[in-house]
N, C-alpha and C. Protein backbone atom coordinates (compact mmCIF):
# COMPACT_ATOMS: atom_id res chain seq x y z
N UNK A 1 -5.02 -9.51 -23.46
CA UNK A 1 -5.80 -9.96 -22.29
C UNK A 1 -4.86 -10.21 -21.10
N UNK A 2 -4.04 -11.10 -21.10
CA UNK A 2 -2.94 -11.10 -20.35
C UNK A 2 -2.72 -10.00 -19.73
N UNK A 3 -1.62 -9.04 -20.67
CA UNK A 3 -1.34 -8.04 -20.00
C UNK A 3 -2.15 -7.19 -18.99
N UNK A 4 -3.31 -6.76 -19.85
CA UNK A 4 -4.65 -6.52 -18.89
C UNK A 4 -4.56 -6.70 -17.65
N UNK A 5 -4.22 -7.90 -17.27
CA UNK A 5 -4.19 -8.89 -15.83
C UNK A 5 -3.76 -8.74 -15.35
N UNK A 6 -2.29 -8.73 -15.79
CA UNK A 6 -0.53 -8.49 -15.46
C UNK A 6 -1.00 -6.71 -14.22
N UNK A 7 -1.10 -6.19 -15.64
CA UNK A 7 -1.39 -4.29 -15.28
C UNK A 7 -2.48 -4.46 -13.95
N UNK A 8 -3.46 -4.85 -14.17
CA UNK A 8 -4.00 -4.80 -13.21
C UNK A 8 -4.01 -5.20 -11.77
N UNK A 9 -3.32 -6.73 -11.78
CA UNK A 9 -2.56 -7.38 -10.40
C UNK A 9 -1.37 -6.14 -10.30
N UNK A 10 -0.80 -5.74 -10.98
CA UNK A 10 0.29 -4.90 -10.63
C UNK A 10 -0.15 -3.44 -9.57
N UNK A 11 -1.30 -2.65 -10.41
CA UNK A 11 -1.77 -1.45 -9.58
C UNK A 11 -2.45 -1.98 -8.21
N UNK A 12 -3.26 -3.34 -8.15
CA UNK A 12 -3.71 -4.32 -6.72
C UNK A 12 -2.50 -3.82 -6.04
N UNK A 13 -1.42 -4.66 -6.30
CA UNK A 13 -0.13 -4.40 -5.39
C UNK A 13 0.33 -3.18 -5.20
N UNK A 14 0.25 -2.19 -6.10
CA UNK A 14 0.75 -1.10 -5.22
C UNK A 14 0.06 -0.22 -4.53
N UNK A 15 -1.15 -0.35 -4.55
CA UNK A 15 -1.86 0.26 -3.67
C UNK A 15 -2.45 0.05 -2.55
N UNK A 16 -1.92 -1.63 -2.60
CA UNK A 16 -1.92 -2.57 -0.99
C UNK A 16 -0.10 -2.37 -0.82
N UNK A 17 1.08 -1.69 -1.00
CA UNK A 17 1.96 -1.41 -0.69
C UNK A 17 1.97 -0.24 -0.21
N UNK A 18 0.93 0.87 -0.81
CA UNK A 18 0.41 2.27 -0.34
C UNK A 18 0.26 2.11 1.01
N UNK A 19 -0.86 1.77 1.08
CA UNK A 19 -2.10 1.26 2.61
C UNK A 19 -1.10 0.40 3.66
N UNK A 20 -0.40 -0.12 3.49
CA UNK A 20 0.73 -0.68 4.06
C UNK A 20 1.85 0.69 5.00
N UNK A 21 2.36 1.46 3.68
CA UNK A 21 2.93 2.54 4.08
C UNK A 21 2.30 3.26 4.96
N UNK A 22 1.38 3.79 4.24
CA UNK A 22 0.57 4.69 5.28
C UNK A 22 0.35 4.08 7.08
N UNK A 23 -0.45 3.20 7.08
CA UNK A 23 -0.54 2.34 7.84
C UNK A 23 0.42 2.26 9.12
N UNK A 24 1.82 2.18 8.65
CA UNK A 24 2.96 2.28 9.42
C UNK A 24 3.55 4.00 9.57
N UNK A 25 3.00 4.97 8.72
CA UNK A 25 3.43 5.88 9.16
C UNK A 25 2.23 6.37 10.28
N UNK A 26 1.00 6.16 9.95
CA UNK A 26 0.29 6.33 11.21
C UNK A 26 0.65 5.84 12.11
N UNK A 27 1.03 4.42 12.44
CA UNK A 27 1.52 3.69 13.60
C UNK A 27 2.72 4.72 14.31
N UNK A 28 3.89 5.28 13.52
CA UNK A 28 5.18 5.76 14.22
C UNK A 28 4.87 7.06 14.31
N UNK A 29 3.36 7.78 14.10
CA UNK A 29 3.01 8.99 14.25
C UNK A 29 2.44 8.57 15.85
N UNK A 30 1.64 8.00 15.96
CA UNK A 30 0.93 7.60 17.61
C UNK A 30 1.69 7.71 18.65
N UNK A 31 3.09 6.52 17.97
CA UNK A 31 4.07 6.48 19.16
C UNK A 31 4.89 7.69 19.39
N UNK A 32 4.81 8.86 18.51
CA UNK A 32 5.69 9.95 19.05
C UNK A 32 4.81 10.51 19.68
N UNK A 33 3.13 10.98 19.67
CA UNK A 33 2.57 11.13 20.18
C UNK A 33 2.51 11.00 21.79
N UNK A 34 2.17 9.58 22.25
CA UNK A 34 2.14 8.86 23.20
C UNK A 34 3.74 8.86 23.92
């Protein structure tokens, strides 16, 4: 059960570390843009 938890808070975080990335590569895509 634990682990379960563990695994699962773990994939939460990396896919709010994803959306993060992305996020900022859109941002430094605009500014070369602009």
């Amino acid at each position: 059960m634990m682990k379960m938890m563990i695994m699962i808070t773990k994939i939460i975080a990396m896919t709010k570390m994803m959306q993060m990335l992305v996020m900022m590569m859109e941002i430094i895509v605009i500014m070369k843009i602009i």
